[in-house]
N, C-alpha and C. Protein backbone atom coordinates (compact mmCIF):
# COMPACT_ATOMS: atom_id res chain seq x y z
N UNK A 1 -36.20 153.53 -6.07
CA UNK A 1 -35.77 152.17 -5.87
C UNK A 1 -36.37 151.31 -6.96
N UNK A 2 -35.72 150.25 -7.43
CA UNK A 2 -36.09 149.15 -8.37
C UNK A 2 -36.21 147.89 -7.79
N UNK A 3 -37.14 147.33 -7.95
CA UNK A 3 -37.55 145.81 -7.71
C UNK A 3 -37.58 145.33 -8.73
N UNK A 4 -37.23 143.82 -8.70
CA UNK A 4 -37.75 142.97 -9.86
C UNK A 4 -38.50 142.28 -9.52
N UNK A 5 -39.39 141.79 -10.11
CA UNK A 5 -40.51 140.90 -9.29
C UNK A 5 -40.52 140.15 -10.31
N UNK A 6 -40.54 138.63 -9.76
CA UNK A 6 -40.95 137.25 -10.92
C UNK A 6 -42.70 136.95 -10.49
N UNK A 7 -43.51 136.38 -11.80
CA UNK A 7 -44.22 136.52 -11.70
C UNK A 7 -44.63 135.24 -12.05
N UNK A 8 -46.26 134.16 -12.14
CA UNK A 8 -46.19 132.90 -12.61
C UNK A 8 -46.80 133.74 -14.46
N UNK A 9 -46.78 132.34 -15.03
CA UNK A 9 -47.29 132.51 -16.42
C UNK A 9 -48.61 133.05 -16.49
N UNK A 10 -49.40 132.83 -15.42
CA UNK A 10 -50.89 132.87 -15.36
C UNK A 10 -51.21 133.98 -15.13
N UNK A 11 -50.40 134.45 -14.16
CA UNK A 11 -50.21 136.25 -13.72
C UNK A 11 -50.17 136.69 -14.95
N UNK A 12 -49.38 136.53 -15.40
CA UNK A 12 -48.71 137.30 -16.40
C UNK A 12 -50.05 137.54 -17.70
N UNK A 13 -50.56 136.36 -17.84
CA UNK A 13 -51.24 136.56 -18.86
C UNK A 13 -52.87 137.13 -18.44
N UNK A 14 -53.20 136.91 -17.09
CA UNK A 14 -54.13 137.91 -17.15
C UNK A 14 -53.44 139.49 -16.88
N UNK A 15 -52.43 139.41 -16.94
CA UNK A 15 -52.36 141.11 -16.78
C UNK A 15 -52.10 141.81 -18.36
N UNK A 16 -51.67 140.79 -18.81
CA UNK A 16 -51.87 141.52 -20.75
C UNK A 16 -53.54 141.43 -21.23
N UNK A 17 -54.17 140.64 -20.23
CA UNK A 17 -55.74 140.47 -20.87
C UNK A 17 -56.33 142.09 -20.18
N UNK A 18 -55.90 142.31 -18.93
CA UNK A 18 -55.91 143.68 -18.85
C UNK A 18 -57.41 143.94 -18.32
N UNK A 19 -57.86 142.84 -18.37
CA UNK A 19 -59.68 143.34 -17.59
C UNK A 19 -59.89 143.36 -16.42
N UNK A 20 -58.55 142.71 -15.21
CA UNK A 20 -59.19 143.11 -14.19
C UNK A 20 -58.14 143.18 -13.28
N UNK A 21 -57.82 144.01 -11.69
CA UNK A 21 -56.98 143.62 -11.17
C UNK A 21 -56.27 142.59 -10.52
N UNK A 22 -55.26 142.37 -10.15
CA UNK A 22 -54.79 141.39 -9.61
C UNK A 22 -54.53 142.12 -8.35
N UNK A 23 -54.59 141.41 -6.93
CA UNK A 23 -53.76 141.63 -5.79
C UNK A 23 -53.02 140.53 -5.33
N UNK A 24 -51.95 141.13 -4.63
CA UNK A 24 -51.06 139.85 -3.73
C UNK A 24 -50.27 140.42 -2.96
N UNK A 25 -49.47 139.60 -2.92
CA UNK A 25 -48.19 140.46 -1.82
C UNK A 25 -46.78 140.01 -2.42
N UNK A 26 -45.68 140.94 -2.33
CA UNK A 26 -44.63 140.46 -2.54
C UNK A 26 -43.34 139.90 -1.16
N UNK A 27 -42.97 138.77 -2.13
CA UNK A 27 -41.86 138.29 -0.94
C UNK A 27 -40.59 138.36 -1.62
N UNK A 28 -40.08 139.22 -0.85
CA UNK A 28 -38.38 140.07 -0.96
C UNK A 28 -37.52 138.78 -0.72
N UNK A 29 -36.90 138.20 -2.26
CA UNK A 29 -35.75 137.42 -1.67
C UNK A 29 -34.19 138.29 -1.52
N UNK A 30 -34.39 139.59 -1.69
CA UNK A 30 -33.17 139.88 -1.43
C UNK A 30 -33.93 141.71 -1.54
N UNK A 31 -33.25 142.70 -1.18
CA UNK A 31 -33.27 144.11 -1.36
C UNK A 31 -33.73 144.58 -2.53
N UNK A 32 -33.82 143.96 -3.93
CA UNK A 32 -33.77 144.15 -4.93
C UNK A 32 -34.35 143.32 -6.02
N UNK A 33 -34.88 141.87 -5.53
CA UNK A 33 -35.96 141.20 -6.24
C UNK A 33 -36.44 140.17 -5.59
N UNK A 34 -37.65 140.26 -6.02
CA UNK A 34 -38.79 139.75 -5.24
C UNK A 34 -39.70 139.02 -5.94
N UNK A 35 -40.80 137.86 -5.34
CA UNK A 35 -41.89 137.03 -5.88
C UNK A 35 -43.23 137.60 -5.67
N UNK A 36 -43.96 137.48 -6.88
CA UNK A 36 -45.17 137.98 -6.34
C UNK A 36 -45.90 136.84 -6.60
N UNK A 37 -47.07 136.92 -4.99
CA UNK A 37 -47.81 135.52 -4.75
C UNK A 37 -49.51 136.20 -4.95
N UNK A 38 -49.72 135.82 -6.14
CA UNK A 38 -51.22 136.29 -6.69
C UNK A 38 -52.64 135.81 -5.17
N UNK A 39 -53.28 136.82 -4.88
CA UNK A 39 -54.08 136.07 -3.24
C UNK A 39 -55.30 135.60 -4.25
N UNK A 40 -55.71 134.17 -4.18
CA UNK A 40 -56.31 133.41 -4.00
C UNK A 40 -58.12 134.16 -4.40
N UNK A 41 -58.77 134.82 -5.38
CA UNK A 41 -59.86 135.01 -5.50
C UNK A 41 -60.75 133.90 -5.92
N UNK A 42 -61.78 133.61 -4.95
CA UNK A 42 -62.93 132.48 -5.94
C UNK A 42 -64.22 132.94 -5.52
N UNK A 43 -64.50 133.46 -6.79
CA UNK A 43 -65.95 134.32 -6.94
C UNK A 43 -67.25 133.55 -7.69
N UNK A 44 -68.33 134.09 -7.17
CA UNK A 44 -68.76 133.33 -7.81
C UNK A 44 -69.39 131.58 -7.71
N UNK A 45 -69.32 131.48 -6.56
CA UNK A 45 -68.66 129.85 -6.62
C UNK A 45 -70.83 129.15 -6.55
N UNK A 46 -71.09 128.47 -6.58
CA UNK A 46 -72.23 127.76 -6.96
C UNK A 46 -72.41 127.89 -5.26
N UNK A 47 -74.39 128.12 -4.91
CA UNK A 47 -73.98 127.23 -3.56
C UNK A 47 -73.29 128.22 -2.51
N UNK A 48 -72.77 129.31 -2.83
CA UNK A 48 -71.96 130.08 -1.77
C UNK A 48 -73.18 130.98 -1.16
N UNK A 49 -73.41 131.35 -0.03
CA UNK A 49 -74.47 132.20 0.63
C UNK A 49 -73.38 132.82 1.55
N UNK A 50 -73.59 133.76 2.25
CA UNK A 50 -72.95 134.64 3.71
C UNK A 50 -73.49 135.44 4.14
N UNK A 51 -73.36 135.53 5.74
CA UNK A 51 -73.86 136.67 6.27
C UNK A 51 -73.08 137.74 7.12
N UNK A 52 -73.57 138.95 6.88
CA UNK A 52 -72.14 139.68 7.87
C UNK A 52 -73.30 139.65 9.38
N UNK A 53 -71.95 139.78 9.78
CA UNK A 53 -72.04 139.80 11.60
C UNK A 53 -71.86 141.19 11.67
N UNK A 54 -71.58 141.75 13.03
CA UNK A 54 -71.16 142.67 13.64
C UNK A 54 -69.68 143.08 13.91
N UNK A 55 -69.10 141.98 13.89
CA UNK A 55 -67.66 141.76 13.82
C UNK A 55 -67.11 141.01 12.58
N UNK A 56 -67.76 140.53 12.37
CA UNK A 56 -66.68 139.29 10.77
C UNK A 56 -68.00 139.20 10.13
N UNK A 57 -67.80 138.03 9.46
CA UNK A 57 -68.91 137.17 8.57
C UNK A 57 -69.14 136.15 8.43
N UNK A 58 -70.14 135.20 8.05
CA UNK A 58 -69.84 133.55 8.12
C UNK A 58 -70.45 133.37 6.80
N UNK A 59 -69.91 132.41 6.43
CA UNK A 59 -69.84 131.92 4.93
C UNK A 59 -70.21 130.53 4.72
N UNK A 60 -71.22 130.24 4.01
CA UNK A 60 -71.16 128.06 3.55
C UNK A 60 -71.53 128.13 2.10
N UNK A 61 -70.86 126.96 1.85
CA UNK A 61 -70.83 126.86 0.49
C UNK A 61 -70.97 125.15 0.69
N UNK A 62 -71.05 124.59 -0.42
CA UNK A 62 -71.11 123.10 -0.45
C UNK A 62 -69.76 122.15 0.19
N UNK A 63 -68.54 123.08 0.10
CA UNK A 63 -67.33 122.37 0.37
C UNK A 63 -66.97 122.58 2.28
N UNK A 64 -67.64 123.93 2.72
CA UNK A 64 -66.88 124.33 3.50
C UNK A 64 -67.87 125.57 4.54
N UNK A 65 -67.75 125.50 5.83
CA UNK A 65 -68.24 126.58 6.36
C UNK A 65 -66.79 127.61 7.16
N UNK A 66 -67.41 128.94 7.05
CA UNK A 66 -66.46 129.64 7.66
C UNK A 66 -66.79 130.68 8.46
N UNK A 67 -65.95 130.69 9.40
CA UNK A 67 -66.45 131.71 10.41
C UNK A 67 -65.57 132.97 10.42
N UNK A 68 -65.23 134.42 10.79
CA UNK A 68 -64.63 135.40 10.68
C UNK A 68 -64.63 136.59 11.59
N UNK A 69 -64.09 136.41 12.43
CA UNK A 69 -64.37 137.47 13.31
C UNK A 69 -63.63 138.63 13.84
N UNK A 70 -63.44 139.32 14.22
CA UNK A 70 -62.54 140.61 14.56
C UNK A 70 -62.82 141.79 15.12
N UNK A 71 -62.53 141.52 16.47
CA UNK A 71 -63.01 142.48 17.56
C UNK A 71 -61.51 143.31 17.72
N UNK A 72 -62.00 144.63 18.05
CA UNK A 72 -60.93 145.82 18.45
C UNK A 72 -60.64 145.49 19.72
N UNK A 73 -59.60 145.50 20.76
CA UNK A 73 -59.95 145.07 22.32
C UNK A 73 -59.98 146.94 22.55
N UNK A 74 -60.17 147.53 22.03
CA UNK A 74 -60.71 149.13 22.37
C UNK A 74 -62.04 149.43 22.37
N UNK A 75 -63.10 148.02 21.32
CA UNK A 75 -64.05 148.46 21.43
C UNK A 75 -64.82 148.51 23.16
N UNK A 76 -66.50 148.76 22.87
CA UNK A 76 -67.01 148.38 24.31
C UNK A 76 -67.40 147.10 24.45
N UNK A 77 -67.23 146.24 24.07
CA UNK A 77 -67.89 145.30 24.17
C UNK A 77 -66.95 144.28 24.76
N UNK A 78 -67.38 143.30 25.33
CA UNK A 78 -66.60 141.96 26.18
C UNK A 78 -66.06 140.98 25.20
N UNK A 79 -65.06 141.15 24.54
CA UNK A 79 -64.92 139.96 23.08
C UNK A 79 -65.31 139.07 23.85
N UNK A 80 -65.31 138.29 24.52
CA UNK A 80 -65.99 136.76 24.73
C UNK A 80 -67.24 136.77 24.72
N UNK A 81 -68.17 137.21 25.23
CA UNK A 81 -69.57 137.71 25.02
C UNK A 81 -69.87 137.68 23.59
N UNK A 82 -69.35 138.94 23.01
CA UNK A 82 -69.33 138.95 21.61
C UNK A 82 -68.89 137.98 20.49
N UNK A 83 -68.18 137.28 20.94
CA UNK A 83 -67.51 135.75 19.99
C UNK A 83 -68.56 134.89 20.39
N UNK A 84 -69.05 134.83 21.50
CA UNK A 84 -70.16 133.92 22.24
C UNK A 84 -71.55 134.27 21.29
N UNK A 85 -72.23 135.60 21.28
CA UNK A 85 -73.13 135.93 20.85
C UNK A 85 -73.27 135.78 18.92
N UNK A 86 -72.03 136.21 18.30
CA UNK A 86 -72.16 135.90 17.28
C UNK A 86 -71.85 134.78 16.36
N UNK A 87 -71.11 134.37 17.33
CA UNK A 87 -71.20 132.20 16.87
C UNK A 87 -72.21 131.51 16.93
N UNK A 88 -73.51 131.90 18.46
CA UNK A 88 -74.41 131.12 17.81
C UNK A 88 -75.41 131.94 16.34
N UNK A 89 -75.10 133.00 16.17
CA UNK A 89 -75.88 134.26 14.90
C UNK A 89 -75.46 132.97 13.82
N UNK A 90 -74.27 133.06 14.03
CA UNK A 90 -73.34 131.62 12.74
C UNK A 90 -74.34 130.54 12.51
N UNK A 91 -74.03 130.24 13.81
CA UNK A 91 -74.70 128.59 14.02
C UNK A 91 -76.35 128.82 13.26
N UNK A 92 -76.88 129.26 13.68
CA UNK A 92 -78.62 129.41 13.03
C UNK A 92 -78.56 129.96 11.65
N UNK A 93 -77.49 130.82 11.05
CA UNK A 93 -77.95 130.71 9.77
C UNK A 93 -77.11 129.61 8.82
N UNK A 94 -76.21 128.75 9.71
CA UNK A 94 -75.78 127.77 8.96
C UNK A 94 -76.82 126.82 9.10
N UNK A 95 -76.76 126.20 9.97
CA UNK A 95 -78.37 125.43 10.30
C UNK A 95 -79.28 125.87 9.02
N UNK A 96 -79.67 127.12 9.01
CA UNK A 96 -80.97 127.25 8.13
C UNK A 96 -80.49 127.28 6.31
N UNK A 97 -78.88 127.42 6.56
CA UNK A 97 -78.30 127.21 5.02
C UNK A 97 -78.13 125.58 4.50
N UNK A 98 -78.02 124.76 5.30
CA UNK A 98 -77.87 123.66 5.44
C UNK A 98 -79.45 122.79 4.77
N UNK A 99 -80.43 123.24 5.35
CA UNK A 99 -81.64 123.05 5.08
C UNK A 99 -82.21 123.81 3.52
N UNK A 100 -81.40 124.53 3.35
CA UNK A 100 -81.80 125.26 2.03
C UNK A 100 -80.77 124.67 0.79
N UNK A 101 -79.79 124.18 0.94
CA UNK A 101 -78.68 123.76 0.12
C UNK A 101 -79.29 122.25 -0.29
């Protein structure tokens, strides 16, 4: 099978620079050609700290805090308990990132 995929300029030119990958996803406007939407990497960023959890991770940076979580409902554990228990894990090392920033 053949796809065509349109790409932006920016894509394009880091992929002739050739140093690193790109990921994204493509969106099929028809059987046979498609857009590709480059996902969003920002590495690096000043100020960024995180910690992993047991389930997700939580993240602060100067702009923004984030929380991440993802329970199996196969595992053993009570997801509410567990969303309960590792939100406040969140809460105290944002608190203590907050004080360090």
């Amino acid at each position: 099978m053949t796809i065509n995929i349109q790409i932006s300029d920016a894509v394009y030119a880091k992929l002739l620079n050739g140093t690193s990958r790109i990921q994204g996803s493509i969106g099929l406007v028809n059987p046979t050609e498609g857009n590709f939407n480059a996902h969003n990497r920002i590495r690096n960023q000043p100020n960024h700290q995180y910690m992993k959890l047991p389930h997700g991770r939580v993240s602060v940076n100067d702009e923004k805090v984030r929380l991440h979580l993802c329970i199996n409902r196969d595992e053993a554990v009570v997801p509410a308990r567990a969303i309960e228990k590792e939100s406040l894990l969140a809460s105290d090392y944002v608190t203590l990132m907050d004080e360090c920033l």
